[in-house]
Protein backbone atom coordinates (compact mmCIF):
# COMPACT_ATOMS: atom_id res chain seq x y z
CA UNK A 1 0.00 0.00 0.00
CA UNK A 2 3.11 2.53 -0.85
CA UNK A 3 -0.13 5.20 -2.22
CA UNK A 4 -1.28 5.28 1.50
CA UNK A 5 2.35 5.20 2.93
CA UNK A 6 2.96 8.07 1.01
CA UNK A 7 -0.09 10.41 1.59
CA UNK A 8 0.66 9.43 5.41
CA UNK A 9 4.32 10.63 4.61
CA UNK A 10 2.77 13.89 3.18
CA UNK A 11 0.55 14.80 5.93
CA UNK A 12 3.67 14.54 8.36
CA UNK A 13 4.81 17.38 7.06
CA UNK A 14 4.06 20.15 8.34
CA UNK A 15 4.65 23.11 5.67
CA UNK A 16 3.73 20.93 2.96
CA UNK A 17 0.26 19.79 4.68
CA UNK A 18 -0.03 23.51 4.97
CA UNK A 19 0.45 24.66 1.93
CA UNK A 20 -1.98 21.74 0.70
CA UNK A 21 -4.69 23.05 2.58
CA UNK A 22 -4.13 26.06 1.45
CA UNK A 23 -4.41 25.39 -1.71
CA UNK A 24 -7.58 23.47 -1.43
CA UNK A 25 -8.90 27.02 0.34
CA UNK A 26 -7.77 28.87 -2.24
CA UNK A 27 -9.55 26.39 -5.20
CA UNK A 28 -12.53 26.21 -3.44
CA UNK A 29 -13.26 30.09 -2.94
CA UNK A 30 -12.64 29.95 -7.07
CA UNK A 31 -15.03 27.36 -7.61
CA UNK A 32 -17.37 28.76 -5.33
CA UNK A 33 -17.08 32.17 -6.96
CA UNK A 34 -18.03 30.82 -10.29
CA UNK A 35 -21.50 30.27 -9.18
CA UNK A 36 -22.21 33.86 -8.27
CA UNK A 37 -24.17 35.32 -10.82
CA UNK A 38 -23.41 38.92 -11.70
CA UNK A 39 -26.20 41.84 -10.02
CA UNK A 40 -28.92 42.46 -12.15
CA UNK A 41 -29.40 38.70 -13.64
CA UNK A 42 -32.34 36.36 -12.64
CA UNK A 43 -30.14 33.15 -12.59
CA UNK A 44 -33.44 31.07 -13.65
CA UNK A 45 -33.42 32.60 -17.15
CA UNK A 46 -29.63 31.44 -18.30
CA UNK A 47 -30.79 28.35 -20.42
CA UNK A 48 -30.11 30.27 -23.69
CA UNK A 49 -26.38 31.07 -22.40
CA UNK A 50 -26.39 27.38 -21.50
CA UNK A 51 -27.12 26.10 -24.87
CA UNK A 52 -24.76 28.56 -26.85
CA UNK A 53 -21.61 27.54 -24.71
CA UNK A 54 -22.31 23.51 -25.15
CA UNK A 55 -20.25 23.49 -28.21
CA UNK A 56 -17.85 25.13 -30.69
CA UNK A 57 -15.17 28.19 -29.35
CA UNK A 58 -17.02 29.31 -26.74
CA UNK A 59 -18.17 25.79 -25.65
CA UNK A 60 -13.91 25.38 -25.12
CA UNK A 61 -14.22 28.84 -23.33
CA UNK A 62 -17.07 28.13 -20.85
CA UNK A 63 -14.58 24.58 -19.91
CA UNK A 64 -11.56 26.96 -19.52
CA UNK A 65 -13.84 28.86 -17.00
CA UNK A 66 -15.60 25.74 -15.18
CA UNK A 67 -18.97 26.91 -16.12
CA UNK A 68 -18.78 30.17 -14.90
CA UNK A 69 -19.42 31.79 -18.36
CA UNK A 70 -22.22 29.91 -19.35
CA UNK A 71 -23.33 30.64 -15.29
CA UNK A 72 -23.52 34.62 -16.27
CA UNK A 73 -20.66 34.72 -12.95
CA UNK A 74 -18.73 37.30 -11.88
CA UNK A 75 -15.73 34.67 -13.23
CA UNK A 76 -17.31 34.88 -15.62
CA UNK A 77 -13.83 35.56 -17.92
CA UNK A 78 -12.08 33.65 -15.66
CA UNK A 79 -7.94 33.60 -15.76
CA UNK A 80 -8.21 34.00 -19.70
CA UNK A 81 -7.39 37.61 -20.05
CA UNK A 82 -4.68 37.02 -17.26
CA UNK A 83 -3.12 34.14 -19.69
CA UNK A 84 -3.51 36.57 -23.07
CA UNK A 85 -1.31 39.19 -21.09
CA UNK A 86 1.48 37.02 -20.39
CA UNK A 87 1.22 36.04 -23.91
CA UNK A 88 1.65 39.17 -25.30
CA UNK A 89 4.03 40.53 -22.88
CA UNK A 90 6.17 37.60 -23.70
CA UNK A 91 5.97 37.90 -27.09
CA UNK A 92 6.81 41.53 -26.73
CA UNK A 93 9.97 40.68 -25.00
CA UNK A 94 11.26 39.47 -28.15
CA UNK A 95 11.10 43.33 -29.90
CA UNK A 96 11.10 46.18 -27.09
CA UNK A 97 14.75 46.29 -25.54
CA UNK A 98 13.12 47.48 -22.47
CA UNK A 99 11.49 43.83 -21.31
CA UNK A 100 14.37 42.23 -22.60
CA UNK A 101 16.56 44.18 -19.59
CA UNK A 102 13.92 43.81 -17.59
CA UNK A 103 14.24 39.76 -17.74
CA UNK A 104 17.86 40.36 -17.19
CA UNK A 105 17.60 41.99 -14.08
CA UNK A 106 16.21 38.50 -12.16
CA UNK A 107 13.63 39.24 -9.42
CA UNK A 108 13.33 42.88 -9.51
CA UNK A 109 13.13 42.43 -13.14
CA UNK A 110 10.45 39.74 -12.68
CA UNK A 111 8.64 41.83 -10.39
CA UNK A 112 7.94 44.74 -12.58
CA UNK A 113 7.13 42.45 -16.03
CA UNK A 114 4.75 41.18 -13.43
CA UNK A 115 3.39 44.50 -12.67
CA UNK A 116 3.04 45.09 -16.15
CA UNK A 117 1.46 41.88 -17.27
CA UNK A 118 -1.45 42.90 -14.30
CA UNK A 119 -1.93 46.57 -15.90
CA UNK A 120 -2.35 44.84 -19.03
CA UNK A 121 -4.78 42.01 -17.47
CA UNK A 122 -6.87 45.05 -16.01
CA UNK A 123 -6.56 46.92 -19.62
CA UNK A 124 -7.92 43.57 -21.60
CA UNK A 125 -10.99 42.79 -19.06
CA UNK A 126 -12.30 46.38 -19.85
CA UNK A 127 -12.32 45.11 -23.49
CA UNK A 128 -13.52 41.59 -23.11
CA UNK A 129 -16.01 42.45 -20.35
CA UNK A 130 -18.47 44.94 -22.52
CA UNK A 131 -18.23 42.27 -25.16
CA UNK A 132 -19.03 39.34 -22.96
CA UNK A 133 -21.98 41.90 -21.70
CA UNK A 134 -23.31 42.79 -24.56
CA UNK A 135 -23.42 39.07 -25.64
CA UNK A 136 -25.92 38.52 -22.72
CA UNK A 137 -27.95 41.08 -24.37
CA UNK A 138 -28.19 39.40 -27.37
CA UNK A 139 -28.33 35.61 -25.59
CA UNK A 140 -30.77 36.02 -23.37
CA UNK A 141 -34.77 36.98 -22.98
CA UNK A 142 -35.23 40.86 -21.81
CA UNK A 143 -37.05 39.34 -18.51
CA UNK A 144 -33.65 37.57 -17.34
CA UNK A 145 -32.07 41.79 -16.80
CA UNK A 146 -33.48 42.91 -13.12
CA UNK A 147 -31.60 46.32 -13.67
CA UNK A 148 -33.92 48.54 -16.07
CA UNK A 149 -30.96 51.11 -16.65
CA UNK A 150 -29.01 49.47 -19.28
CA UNK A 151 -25.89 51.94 -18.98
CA UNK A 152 -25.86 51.50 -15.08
CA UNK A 153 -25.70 47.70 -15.62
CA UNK A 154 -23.56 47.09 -18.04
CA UNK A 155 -20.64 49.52 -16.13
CA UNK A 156 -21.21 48.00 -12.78
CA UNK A 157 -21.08 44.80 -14.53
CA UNK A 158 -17.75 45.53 -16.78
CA UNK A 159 -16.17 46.38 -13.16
CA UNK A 160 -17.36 43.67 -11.22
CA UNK A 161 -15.76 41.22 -14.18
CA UNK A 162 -12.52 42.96 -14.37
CA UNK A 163 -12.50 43.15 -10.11
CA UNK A 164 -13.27 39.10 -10.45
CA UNK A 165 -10.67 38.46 -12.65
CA UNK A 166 -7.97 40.47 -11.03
CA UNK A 167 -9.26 38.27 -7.89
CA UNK A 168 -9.09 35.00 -9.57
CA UNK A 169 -5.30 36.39 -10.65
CA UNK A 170 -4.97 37.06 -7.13
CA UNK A 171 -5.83 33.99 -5.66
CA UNK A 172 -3.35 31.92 -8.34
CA UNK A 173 -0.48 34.22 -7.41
CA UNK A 174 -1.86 33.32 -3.52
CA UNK A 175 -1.80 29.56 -4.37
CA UNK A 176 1.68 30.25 -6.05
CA UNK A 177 3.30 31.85 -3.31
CA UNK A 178 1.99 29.77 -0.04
CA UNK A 179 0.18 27.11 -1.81
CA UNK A 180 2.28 24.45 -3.52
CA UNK A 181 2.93 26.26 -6.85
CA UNK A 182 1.49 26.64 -9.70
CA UNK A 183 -0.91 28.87 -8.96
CA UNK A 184 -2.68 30.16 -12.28
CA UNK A 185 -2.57 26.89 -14.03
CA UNK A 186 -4.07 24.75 -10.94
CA UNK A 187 -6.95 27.36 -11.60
CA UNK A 188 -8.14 26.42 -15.35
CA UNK A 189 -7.17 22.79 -14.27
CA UNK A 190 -9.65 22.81 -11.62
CA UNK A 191 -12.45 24.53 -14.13
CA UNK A 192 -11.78 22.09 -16.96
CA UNK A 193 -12.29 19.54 -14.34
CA UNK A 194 -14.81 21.27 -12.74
CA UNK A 195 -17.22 20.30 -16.56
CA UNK A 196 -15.72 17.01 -16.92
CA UNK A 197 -18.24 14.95 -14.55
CA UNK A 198 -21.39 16.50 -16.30
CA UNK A 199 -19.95 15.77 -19.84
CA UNK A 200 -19.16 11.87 -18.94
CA UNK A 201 -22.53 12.00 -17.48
CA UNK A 202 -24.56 13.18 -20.50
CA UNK A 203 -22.40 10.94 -22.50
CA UNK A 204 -23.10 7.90 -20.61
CA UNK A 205 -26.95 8.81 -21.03
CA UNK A 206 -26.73 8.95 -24.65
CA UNK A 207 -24.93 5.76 -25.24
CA UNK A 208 -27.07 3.68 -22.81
CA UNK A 209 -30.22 4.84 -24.25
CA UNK A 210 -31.49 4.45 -27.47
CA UNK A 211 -29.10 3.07 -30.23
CA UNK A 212 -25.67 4.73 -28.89
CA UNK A 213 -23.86 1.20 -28.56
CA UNK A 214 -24.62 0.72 -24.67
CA UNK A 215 -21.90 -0.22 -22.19
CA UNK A 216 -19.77 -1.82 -24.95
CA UNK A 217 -18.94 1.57 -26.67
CA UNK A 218 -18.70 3.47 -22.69
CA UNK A 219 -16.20 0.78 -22.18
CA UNK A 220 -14.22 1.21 -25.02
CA UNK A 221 -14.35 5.03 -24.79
CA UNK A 222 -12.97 5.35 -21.65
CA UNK A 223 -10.13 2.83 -22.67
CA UNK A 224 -9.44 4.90 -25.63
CA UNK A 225 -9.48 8.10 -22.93
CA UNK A 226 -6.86 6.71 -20.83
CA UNK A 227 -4.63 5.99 -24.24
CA UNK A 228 -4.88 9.62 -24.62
CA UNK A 229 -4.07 10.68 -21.22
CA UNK A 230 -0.88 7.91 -21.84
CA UNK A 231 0.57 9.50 -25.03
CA UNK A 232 0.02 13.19 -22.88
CA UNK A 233 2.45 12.27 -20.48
CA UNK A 234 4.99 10.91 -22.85
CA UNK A 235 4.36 14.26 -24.62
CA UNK A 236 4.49 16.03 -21.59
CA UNK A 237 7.56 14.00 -20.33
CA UNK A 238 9.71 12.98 -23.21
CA UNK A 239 13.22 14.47 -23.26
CA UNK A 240 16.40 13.83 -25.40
CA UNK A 241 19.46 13.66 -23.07
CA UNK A 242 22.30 15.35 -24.30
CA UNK A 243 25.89 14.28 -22.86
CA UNK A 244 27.96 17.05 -21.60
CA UNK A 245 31.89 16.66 -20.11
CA UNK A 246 32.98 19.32 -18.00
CA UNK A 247 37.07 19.80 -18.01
CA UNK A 248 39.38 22.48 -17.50
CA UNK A 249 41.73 23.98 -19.80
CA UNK A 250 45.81 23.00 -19.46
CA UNK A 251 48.57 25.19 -20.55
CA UNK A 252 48.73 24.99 -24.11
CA UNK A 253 45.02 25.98 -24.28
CA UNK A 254 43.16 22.76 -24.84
CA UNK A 255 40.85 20.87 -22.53
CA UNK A 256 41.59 18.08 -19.78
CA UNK A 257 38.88 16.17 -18.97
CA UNK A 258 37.48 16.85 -15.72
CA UNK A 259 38.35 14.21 -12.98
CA UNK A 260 35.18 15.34 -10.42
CA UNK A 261 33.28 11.93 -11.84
CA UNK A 262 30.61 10.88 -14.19
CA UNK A 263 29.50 13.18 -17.33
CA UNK A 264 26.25 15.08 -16.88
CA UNK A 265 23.16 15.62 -19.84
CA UNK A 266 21.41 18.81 -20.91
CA UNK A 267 17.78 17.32 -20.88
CA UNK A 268 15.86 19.25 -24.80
CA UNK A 269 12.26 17.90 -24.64
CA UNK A 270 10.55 16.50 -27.29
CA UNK A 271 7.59 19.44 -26.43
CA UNK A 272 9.13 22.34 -25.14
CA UNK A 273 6.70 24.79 -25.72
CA UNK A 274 3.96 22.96 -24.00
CA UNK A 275 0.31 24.21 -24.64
CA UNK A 276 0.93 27.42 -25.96
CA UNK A 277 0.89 26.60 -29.50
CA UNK A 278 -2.59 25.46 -28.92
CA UNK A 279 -3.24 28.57 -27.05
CA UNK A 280 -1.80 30.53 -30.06
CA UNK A 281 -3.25 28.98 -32.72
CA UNK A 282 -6.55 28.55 -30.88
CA UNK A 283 -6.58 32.20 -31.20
CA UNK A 284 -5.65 32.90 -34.61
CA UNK A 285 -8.60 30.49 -35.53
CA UNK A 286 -10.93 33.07 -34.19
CA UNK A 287 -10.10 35.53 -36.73
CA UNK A 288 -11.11 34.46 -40.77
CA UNK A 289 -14.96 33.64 -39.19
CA UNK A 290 -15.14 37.19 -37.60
CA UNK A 291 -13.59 39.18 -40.41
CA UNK A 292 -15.79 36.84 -43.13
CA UNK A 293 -19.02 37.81 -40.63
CA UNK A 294 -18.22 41.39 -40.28
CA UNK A 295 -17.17 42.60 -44.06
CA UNK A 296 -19.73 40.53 -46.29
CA UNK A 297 -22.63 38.61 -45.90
CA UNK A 298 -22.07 36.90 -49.24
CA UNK A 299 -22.39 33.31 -49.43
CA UNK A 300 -18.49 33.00 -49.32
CA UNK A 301 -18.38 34.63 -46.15
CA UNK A 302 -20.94 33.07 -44.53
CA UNK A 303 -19.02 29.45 -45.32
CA UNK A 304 -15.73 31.11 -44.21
CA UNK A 305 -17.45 31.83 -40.78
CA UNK A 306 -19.01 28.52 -40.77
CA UNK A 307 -15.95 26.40 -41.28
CA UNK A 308 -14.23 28.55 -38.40
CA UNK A 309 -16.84 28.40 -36.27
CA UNK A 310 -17.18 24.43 -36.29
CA UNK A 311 -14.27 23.50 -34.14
CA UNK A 312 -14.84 19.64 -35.04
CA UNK A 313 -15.19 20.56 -38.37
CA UNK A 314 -12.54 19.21 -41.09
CA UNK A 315 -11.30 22.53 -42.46
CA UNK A 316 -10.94 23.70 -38.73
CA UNK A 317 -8.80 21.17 -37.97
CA UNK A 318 -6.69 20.83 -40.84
CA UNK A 319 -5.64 24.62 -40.42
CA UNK A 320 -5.30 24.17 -36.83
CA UNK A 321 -2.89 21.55 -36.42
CA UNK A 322 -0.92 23.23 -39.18
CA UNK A 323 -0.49 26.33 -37.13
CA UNK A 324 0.23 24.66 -34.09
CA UNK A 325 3.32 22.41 -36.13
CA UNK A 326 4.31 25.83 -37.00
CA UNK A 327 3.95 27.75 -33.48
CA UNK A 328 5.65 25.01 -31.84
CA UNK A 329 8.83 25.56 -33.77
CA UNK A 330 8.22 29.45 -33.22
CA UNK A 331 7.77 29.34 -29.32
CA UNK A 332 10.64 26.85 -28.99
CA UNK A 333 12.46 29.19 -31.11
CA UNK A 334 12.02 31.75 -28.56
CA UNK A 335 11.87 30.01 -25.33
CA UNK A 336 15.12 27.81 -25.54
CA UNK A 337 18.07 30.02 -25.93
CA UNK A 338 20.60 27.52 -27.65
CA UNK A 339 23.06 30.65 -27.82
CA UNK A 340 22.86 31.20 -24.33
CA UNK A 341 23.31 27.88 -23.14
CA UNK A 342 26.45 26.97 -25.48
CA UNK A 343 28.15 30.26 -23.27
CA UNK A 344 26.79 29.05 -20.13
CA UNK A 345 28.67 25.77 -20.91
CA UNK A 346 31.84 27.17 -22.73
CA UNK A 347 32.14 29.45 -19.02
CA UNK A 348 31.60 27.01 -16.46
CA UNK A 349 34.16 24.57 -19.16
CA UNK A 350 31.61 21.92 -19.95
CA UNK A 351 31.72 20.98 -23.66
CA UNK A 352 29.74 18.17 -25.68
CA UNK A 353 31.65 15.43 -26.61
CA UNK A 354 32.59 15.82 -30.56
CA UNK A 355 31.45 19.47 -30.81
CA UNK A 356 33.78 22.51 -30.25
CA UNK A 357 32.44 24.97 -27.36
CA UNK A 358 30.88 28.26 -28.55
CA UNK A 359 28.87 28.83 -31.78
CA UNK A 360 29.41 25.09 -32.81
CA UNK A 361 28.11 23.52 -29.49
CA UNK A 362 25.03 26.29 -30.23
CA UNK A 363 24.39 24.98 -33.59
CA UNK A 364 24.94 21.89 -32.65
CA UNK A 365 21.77 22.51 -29.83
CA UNK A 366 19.76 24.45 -32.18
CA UNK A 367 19.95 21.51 -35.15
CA UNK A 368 18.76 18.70 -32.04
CA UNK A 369 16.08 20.84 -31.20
CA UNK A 370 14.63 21.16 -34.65
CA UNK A 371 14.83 17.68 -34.55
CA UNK A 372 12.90 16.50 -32.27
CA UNK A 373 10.56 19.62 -32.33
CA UNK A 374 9.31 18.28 -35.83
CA UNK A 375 7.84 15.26 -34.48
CA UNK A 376 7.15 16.57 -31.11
CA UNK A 377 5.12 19.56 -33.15
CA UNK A 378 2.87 16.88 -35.09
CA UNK A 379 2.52 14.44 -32.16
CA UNK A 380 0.72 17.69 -30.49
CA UNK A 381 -1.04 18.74 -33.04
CA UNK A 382 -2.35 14.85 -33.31
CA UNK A 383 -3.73 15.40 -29.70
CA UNK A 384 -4.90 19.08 -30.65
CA UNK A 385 -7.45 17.60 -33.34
CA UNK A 386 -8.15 13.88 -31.55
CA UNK A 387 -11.81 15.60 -29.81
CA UNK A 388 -12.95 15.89 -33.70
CA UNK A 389 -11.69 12.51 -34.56
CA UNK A 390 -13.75 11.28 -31.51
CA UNK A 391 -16.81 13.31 -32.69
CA UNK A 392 -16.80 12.34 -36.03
CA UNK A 393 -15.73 8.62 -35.71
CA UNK A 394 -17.16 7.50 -32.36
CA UNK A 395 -19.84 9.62 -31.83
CA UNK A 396 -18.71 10.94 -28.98
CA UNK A 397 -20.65 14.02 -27.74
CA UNK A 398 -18.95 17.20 -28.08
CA UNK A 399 -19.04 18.24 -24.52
CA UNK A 400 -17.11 14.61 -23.50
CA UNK A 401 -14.84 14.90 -26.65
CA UNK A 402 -13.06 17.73 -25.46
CA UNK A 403 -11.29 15.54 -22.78
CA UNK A 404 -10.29 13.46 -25.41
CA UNK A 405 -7.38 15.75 -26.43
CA UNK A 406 -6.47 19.34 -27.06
CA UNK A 407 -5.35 21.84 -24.44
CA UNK A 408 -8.25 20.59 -21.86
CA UNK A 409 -6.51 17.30 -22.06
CA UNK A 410 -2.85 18.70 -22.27
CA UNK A 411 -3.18 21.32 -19.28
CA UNK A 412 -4.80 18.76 -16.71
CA UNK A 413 -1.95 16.10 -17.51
CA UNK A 414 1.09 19.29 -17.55
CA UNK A 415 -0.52 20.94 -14.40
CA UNK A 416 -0.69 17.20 -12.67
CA UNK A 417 2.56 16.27 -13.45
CA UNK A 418 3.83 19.52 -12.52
CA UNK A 419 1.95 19.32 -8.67
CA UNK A 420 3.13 16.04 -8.39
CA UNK A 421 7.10 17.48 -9.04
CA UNK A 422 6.52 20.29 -6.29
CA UNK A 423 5.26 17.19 -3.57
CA UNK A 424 7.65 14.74 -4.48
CA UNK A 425 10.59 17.37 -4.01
CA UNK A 426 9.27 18.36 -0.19
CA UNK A 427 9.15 14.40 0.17
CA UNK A 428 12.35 14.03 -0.67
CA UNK A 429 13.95 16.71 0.81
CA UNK A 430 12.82 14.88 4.16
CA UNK A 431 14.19 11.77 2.90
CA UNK A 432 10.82 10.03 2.21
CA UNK A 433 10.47 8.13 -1.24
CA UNK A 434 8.69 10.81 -3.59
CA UNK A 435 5.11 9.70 -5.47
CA UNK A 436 7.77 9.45 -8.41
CA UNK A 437 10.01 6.82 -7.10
CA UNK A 438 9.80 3.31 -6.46
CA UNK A 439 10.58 1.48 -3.40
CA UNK A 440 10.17 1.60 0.14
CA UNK A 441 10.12 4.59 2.27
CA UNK A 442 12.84 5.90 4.03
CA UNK A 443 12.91 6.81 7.45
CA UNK A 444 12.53 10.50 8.13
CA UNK A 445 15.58 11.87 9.50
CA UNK A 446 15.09 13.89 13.07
């Protein structure tokens, strides 16, 4: 029974069974938040929101948010706008010579891109929030608005979402900080799970009545499920281990090899850029539909929208896992500095066996990378666009298909794997076997 062992190991200590609890505070005032509708909405009269988020884009968003967009809450944008921020102000990085000294300058540096990545949260809620507003408007019946004065309601309402969003940022940077980590991306993993009973449920009703294939095709769902959440972690996990000497130089300028023991490896994974080519191409695949709705109504236009509004559709997903094969090689690009870490090893005298330190050792880095980012790029991209092959090939309902891939599937494995890392380092650090290690526990030192 090592499982037990180990969660008995866990509650021994003392920080980390604080910072557990914690955590489960934390997650539980977001969840609970995301059932407050906003003033001025009769809750009884959402069913119209409730049918427009079961499927497509905004389906995706109201599982990002754990219901709370298609529950009219005051979460109701959840962490989203938080996540587009860091986006941009990472991608931004890459141009303004200002962030790049800012990252430079370590946690001072950190603190202020931080500042600015909140300014910027605050300055993209006041854009999203009118919209999401104004969408209730159109959504629901005129009985479901309490508040007569349409102006006072929707800028009480604009600040109440921007003042719940900043919260729910609040609360992940709270979880981050005195929780056990992770605080932002525990948050959309607990929404996504948050939909994921009621989707399995509505599923299982469909199969077991009527001519969906009964038990059998449950059964052979939820084996296929687990496949996916197997090839996830391998995606999530994989690495390519690259050896690395580290030696010191002698007096004609060469290199001895370094008698301090065994070589070490520079770990390149197979996915570097985790989700956020999904992310990134998720949102480019907003844009043709809303142009082709907004400048013509022509017949054209209207199948333009239509094929980019269909998010199981096969035009959708042929264009989408093409951009993500081709954002994965761009965020890698820019998020594993193969220049930097050729100096970092040519400094501290380490050197890869066959390759000459400096620019050789980089391009050396930067041709293994491109490696194994081409099939790591179409392995995710195969996972991006499985919930469509489930749809259209098993039947699956849409709701339930979304767990059967894309980023709903990708940031519940990355954000578990992750939590798991932060518990199994306190373990070990007070010599207990971690929840990643076999064998029997140690005894905890005094």
């Amino acid at each position: 029974m090592k499982f037990i062992d180990t969660i008995k190991n866990i509650w021994k200590i003392e920080e980390l069974k604080n910072r557990i609890l914690v955590t489960l505070g934390l997650l539980l005032v977001y969840r609970f938040g995301a059932q407050v509708v906003l003033p001025g909405v009769d809750a009884s009269e959402l069913a119209n929101l409730g049918t427009q988020t079961q499927d497509g884009l905004l389906g995706l968003l109201n599982a990002f948010t754990g219901g709370a967009f298609a529950n009219a809450s005051v979460f109701a944008l959840g962490i989203m706008p938080y996540i587009s921020a860091s986006i941009v102000v990472q991608l931004m990085g890459i141009a303004i010579p200002y962030l790049q000294k800012l990252q430079k300058e370590g946690e001072s540096g950190r603190k202020k891109i931080n500042q600015i990545t909140r300014w910027l949260t605050i300055a993209i809620t006041l854009v999203q929030g009118p919209g999401y507003i104004y969408n209730l408007f159109a959504t629901l019946p005129p009985e479901a608005f309490v508040l007569q004065n349409q102006t006072v309601f929707v800028v009480s309402s604009v600040i109440i979402l921007t003042t719940g969003c900043i919260f729910a940022m609040w609360l992940g940077e709270k979880i981050t900080d005195k929780g056990i980590g992770n605080g932002i991306s525990l948050l959309i993993m607990v929404g996504i799970i948050a939909t994921l009973p009621q989707s399995f449920v509505q599923n299982f009703s469909s199969r077991v009545s009527g001519d969906g294939g009964g038990m059998i095709m449950v059964l052979i769902e939820l084996v296929i499920w687990f496949v996916i959440i197997l090839a996830s972690v391998l995606l999530v996990m994989a690495v390519r281990q690259i050896p690395v000497q580290y030696a010191r130089r002698t007096a004609s300028g060469g290199y001895e090899k370094n008698v301090f023991g065994s070589r070490q490896y520079i770990p390149l994974k197979l996915n570097a850029s985790g989700v956020m080519p999904i992310i990134f191409a998720q949102a480019i695949m907003f844009v043709p539909g809303l142009i082709a709705g907004n400048i013509s109504e022509s017949e054209t236009a209207q199948g333009i929208t239509a094929a980019f509004s269909d998010i199981f559709g096969m035009w959708y997903n042929i264009v989408f896992a093409l951009l993500i094969i081709v954002f994965t090689y761009f965020y890698t690009a820019i998020t594993v500095p193969t220049n930097k870490m050729a100096d970092d090893l040519k400094r501290s005298g380490g050197f890869i066996p066959g390759i000459r330190p400096g620019s050789e050792t980089a391009e050396y880095l930067d041709k293994i990378m491109s490696q194994i980012t081409l099939p790591g790029s179409i392995f995710l991209a195969l996972i991006a666009i499985f919930p469509a092959i489930a749809v259209k090939l098993l039947n699956v309902q849409q709701g339930w298909a979304l767990f059967f891939g894309g980023t709903s599937l990708l940031i519940m494995v990355g954000v578990a794997i992750d939590t798991m890392q932060q518990v199994n380092s306190y373990l070990l650090n007070r010599h207990y076997d971690g929840l990643m290690k076999s064998g029997k526990n140690r005894k905890a030192v005094a």
